[in-house]
C-alpha atoms as a PDB file:
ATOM      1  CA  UNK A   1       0.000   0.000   0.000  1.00  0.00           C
ATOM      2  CA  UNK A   2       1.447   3.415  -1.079  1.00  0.00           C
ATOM      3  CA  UNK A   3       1.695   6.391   1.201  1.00  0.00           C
ATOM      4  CA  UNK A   4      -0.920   8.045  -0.484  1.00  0.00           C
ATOM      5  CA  UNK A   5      -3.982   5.519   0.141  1.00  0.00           C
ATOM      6  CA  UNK A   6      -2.463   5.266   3.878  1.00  0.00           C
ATOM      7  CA  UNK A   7      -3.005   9.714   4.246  1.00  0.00           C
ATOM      8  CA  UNK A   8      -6.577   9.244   1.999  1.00  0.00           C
ATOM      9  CA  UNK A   9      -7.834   6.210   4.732  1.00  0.00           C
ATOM     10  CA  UNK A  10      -6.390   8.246   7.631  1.00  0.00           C
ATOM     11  CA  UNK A  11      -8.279  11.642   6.745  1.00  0.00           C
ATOM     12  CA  UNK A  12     -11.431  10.370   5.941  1.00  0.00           C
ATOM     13  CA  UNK A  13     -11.066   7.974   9.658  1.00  0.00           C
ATOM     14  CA  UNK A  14     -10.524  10.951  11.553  1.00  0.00           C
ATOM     15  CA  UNK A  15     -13.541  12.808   9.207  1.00  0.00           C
ATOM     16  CA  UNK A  16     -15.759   9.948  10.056  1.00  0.00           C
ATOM     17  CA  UNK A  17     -14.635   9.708  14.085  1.00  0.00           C
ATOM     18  CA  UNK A  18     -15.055  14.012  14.013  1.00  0.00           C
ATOM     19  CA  UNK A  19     -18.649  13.444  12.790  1.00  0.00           C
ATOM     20  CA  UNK A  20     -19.609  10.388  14.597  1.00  0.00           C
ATOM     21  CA  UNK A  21     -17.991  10.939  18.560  1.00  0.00           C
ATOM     22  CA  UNK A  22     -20.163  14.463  19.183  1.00  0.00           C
ATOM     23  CA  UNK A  23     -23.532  12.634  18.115  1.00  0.00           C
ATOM     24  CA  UNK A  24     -22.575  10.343  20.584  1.00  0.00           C
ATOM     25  CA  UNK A  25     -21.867  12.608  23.428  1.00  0.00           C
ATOM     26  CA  UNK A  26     -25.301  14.727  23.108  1.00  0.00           C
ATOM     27  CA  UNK A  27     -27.102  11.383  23.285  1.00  0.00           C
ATOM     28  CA  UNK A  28     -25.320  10.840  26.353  1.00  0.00           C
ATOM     29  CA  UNK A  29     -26.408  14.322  27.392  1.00  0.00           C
ATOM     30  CA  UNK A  30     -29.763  13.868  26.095  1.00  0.00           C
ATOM     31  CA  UNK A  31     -30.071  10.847  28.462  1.00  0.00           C
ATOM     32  CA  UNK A  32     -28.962  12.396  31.161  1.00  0.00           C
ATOM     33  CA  UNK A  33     -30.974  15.586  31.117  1.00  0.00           C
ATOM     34  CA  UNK A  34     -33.813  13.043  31.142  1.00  0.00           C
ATOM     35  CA  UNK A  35     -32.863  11.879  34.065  1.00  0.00           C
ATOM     36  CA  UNK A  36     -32.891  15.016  35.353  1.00  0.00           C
ATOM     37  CA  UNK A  37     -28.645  14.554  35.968  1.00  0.00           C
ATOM     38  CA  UNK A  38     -29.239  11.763  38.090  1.00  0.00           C
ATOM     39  CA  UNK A  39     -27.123   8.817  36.741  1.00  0.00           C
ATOM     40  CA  UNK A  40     -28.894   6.284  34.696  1.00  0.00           C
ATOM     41  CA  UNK A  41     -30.458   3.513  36.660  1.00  0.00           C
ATOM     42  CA  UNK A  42     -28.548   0.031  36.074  1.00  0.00           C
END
C-alpha cells in the first residue's frame, strides 16, 4: 500500500470519528438531562 492511500484512509477515519464521537456525546447528554442529571439507573 502506497503512502498516499495510507493519508486518503487516515483523513477520511478521523472525518468519520469528528462526525460520529459528538452525536454520541449529546445522546449521552440527552439521556442524562432526562434523568434530570441523576445517573442512569442500572
Amino acid at each position: 500500500m502506497d503512502t498516499a492511500s495510507m493519508i486518503m484512509g487516515a483523513s477520511i477515519a478521523s472525518i468519520v470519528w469528528l462526525a460520529v464521537y459528538p452525536w454520541g456525546k449529546l445522546e449521552r447528554l440527552k439521556q442524562l438531562e432526562e434523568g434530570d442529571g441523576s445517573a442512569p439507573p442500572q
